[in-house]
C-alpha atoms as a PDB file:
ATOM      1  CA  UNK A   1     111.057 -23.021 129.265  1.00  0.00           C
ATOM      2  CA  UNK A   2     110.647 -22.643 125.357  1.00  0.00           C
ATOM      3  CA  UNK A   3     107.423 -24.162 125.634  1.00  0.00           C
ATOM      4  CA  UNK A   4     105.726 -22.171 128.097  1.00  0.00           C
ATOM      5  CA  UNK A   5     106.916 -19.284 125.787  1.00  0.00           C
ATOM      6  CA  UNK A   6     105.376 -20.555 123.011  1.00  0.00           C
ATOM      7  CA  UNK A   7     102.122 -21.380 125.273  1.00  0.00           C
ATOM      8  CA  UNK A   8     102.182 -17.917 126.705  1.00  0.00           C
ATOM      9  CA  UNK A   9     102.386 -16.522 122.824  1.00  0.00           C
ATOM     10  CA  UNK A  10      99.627 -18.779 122.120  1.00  0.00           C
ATOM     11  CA  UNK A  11      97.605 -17.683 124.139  1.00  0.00           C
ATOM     12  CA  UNK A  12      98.558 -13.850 123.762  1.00  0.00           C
ATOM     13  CA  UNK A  13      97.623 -14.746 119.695  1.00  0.00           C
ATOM     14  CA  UNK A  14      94.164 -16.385 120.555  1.00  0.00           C
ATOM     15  CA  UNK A  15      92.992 -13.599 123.036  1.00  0.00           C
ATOM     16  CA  UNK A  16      93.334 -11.430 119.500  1.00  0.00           C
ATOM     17  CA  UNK A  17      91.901 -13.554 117.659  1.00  0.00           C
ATOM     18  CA  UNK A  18      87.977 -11.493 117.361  1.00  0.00           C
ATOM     19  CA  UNK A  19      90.265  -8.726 115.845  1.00  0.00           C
ATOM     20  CA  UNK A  20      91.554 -10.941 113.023  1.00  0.00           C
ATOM     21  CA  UNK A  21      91.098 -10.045 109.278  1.00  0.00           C
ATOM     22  CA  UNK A  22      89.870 -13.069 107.504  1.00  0.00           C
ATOM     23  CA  UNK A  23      92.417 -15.544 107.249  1.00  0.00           C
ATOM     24  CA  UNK A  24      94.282 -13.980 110.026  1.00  0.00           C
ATOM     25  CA  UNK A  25      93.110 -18.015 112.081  1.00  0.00           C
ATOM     26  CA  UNK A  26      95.076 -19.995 109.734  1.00  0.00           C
ATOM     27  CA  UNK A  27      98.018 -17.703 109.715  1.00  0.00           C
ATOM     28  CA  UNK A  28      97.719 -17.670 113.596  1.00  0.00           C
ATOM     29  CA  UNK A  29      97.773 -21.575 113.373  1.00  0.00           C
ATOM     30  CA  UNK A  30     100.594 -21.967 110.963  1.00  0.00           C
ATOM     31  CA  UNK A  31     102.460 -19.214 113.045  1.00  0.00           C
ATOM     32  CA  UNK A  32     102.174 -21.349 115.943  1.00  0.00           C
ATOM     33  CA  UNK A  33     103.158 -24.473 113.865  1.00  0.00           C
ATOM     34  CA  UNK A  34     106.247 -23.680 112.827  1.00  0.00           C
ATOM     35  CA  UNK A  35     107.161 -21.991 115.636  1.00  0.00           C
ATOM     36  CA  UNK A  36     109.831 -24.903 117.027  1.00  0.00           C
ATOM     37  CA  UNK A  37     111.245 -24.605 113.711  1.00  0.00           C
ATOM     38  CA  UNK A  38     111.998 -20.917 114.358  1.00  0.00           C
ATOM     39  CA  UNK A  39     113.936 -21.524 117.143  1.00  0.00           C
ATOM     40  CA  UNK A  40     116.166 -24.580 115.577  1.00  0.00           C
ATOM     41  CA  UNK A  41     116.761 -21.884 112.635  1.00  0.00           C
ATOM     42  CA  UNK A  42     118.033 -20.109 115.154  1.00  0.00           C
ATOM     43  CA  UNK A  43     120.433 -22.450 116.440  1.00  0.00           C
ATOM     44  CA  UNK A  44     121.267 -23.556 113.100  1.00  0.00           C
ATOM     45  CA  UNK A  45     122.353 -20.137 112.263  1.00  0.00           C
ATOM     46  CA  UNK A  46     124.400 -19.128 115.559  1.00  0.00           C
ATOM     47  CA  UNK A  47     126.137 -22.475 114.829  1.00  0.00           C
ATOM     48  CA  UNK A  48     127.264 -21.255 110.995  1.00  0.00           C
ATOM     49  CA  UNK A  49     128.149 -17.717 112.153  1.00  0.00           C
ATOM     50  CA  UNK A  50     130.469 -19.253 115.143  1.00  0.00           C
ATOM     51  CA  UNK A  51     132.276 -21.147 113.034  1.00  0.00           C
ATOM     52  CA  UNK A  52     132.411 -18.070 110.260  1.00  0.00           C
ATOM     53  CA  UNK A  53     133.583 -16.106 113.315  1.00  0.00           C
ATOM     54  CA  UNK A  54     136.291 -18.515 114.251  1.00  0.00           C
ATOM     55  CA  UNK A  55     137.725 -18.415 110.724  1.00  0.00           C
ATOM     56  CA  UNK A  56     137.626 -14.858 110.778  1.00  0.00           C
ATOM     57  CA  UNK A  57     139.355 -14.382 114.004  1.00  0.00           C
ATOM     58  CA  UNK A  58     141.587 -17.049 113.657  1.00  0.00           C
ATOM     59  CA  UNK A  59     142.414 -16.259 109.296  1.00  0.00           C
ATOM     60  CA  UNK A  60     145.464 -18.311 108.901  1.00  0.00           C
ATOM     61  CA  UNK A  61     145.317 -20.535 112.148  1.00  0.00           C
ATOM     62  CA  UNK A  62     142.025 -21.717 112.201  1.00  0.00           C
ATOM     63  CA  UNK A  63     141.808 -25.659 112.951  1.00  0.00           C
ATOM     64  CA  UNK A  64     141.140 -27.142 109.550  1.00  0.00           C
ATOM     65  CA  UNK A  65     140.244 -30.474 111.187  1.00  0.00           C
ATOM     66  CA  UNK A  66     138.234 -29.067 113.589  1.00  0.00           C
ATOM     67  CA  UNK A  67     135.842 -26.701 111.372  1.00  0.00           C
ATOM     68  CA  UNK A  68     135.751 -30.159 109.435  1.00  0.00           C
ATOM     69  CA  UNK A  69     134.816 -31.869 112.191  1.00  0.00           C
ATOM     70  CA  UNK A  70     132.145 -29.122 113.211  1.00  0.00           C
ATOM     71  CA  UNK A  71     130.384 -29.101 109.824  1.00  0.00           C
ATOM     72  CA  UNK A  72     130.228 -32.683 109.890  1.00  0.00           C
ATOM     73  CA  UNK A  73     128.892 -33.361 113.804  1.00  0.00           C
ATOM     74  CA  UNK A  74     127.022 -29.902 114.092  1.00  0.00           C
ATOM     75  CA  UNK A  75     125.849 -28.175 111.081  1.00  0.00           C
ATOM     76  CA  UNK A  76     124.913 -30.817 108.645  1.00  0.00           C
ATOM     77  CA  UNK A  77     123.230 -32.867 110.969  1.00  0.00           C
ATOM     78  CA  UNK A  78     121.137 -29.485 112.914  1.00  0.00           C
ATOM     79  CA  UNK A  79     120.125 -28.541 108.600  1.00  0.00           C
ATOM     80  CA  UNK A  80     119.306 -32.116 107.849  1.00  0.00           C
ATOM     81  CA  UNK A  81     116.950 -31.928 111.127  1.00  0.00           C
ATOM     82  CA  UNK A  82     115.423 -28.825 110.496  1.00  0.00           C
ATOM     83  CA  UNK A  83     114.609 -29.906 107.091  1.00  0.00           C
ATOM     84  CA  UNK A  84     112.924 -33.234 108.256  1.00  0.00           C
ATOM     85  CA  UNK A  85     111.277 -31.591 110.724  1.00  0.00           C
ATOM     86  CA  UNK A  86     109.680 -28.635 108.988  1.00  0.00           C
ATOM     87  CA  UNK A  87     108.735 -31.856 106.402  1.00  0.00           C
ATOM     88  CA  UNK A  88     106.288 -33.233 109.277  1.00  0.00           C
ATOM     89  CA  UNK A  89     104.790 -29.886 109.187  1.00  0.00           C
ATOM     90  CA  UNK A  90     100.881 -30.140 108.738  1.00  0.00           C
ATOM     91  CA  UNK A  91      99.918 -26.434 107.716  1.00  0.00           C
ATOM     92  CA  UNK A  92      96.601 -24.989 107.697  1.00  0.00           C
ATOM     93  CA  UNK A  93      94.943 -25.825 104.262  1.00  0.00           C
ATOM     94  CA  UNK A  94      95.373 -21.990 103.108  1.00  0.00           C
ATOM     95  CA  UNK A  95      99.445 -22.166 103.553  1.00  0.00           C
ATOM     96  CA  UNK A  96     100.319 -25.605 102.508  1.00  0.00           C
ATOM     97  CA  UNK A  97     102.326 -24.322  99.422  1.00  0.00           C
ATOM     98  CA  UNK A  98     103.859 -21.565 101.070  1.00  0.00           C
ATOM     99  CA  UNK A  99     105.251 -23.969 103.568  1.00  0.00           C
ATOM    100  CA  UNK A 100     106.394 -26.682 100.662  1.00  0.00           C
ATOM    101  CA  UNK A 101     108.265 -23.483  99.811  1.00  0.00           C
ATOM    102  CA  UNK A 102     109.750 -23.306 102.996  1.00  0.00           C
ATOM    103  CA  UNK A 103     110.617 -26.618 103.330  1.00  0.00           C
ATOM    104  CA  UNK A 104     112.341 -26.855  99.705  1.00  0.00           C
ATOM    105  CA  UNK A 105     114.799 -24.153 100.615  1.00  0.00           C
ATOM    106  CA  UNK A 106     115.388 -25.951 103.865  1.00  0.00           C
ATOM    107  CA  UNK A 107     116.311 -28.958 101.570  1.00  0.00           C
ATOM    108  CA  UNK A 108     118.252 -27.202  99.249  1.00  0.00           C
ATOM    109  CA  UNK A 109     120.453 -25.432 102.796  1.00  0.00           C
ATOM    110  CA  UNK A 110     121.176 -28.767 103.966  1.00  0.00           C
ATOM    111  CA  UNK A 111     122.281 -29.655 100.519  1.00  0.00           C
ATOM    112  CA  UNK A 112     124.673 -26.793 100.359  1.00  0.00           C
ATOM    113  CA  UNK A 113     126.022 -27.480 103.481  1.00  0.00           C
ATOM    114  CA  UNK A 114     126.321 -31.314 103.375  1.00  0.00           C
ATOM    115  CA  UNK A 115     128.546 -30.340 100.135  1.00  0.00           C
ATOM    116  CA  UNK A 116     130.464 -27.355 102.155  1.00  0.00           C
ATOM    117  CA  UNK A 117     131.192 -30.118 104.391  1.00  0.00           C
ATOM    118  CA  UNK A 118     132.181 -32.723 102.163  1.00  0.00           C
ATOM    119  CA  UNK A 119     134.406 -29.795 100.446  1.00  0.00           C
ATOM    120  CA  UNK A 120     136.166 -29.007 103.032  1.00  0.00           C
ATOM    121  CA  UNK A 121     136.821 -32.814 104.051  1.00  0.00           C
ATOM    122  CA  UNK A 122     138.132 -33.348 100.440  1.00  0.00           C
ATOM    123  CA  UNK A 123     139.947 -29.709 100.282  1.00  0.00           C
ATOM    124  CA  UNK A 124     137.951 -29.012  97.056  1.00  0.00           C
ATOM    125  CA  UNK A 125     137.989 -25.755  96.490  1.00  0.00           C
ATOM    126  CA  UNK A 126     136.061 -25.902  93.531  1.00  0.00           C
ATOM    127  CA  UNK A 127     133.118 -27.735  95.179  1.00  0.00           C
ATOM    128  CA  UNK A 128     133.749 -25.568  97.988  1.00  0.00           C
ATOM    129  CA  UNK A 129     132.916 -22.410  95.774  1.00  0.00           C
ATOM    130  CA  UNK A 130     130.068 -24.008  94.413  1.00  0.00           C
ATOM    131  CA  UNK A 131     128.326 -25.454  97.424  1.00  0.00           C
ATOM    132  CA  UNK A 132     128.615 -21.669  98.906  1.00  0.00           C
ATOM    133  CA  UNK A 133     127.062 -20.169  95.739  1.00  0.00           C
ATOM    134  CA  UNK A 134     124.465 -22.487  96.483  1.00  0.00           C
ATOM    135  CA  UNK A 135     123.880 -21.391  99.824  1.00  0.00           C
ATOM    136  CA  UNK A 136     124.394 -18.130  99.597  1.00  0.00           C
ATOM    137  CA  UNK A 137     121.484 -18.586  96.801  1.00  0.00           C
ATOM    138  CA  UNK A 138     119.369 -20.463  99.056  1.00  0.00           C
ATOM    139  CA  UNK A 139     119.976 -17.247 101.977  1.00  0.00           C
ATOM    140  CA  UNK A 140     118.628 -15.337  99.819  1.00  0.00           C
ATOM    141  CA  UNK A 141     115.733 -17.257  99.211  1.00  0.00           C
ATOM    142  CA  UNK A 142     114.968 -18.474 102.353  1.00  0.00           C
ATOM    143  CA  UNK A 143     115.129 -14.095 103.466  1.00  0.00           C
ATOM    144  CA  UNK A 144     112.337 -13.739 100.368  1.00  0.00           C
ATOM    145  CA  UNK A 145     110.131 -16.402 101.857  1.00  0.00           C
ATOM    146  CA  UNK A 146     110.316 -14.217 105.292  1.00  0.00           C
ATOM    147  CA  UNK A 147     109.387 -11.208 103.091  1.00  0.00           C
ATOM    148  CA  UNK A 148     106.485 -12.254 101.549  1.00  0.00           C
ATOM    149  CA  UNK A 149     104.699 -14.585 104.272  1.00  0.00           C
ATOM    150  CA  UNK A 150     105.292 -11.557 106.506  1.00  0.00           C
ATOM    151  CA  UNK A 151     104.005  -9.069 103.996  1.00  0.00           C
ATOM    152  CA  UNK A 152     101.112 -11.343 104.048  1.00  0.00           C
ATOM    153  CA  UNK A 153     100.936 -11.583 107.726  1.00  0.00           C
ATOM    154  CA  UNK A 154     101.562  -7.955 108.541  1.00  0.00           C
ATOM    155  CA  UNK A 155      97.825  -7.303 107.453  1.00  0.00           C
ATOM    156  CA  UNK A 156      96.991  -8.693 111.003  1.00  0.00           C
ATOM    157  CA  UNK A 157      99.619  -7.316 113.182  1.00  0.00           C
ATOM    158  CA  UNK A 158     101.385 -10.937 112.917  1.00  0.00           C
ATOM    159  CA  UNK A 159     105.431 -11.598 111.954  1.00  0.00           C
ATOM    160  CA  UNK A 160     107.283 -14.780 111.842  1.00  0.00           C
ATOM    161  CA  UNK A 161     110.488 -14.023 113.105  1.00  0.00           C
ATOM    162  CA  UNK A 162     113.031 -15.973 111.491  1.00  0.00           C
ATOM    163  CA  UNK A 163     115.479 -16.169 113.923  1.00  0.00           C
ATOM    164  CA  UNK A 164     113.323 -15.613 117.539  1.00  0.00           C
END
């Protein structure tokens, strides 16, 4: 069904295209791009926040083995993809650095989680403090790099929506 969506939205995007501010073609094309990696963002982060969730709710009895065992088999693996993924990426010419941008901080999330992982395998809590300075660093990167390609895009009525 995703597809179709993103067909649908295509063609929504093209009909508007004659209204377009210059530029406003590549931005549709790179919006369309990267929109499968939108929705695996998306996935990636309802998978972090679940597991936040069930540390939350569960404080003192939450599965230790299990949240191990979820960061290894689930989040690591979904971050590593993403970031391979958005690598394969072939932008229009006009947004090729913006999206090496995008697809550092991807690299430097999966890093940050691989170690939150390994961390809480090894029950470092020193690593464990370090790997989630990195990625709350890398958050609030990734939320600048929605800012600014949106401030861009927002000249032709177009968003990225980082978690569709």
């Amino acid at each position: 069904m995703l597809p179709a969506m993103w067909t649908t939205a295509s063609i929504l995007w093209f009909a508007g295209c004659a209204m377009l501010q210059p530029g406003g073609a590549d931005q549709l094309a790179y919006a369309e791009a990267i929109q499968p990696l939108l929705a695996e963002n998306t996935v990636l982060a309802d998978e972090v926040l679940g597991l936040a969730a069930e540390v939350y709710n569960d404080n003192a009895e939450a599965d230790v083995d299990a949240l191990t065992e979820a960061w290894r088999t689930d989040v690591v693996p979904l971050a590593e993809h993403l970031h391979a993924q958005a690598a394969l990426v072939k932008p229009p010419d006009a947004y090729i650095e913006r999206h090496k941008d995008l697809v550092t901080v991807w690299a430097s999330r999966a890093e940050a989680y691989r170690d939150l992982s390994e961390a809480l395998a090894l029950s470092d809590a020193e690593r464990w403090a370090q790997a989630r300075e990195l990625a709350n660093e890398v958050k609030l990167e990734e939320e600048e790099w929605f800012r600014t390609i949106n401030a861009d895009f927002g000249q032709n009525g177009l968003l990225i929506d980082q978690f569709p």
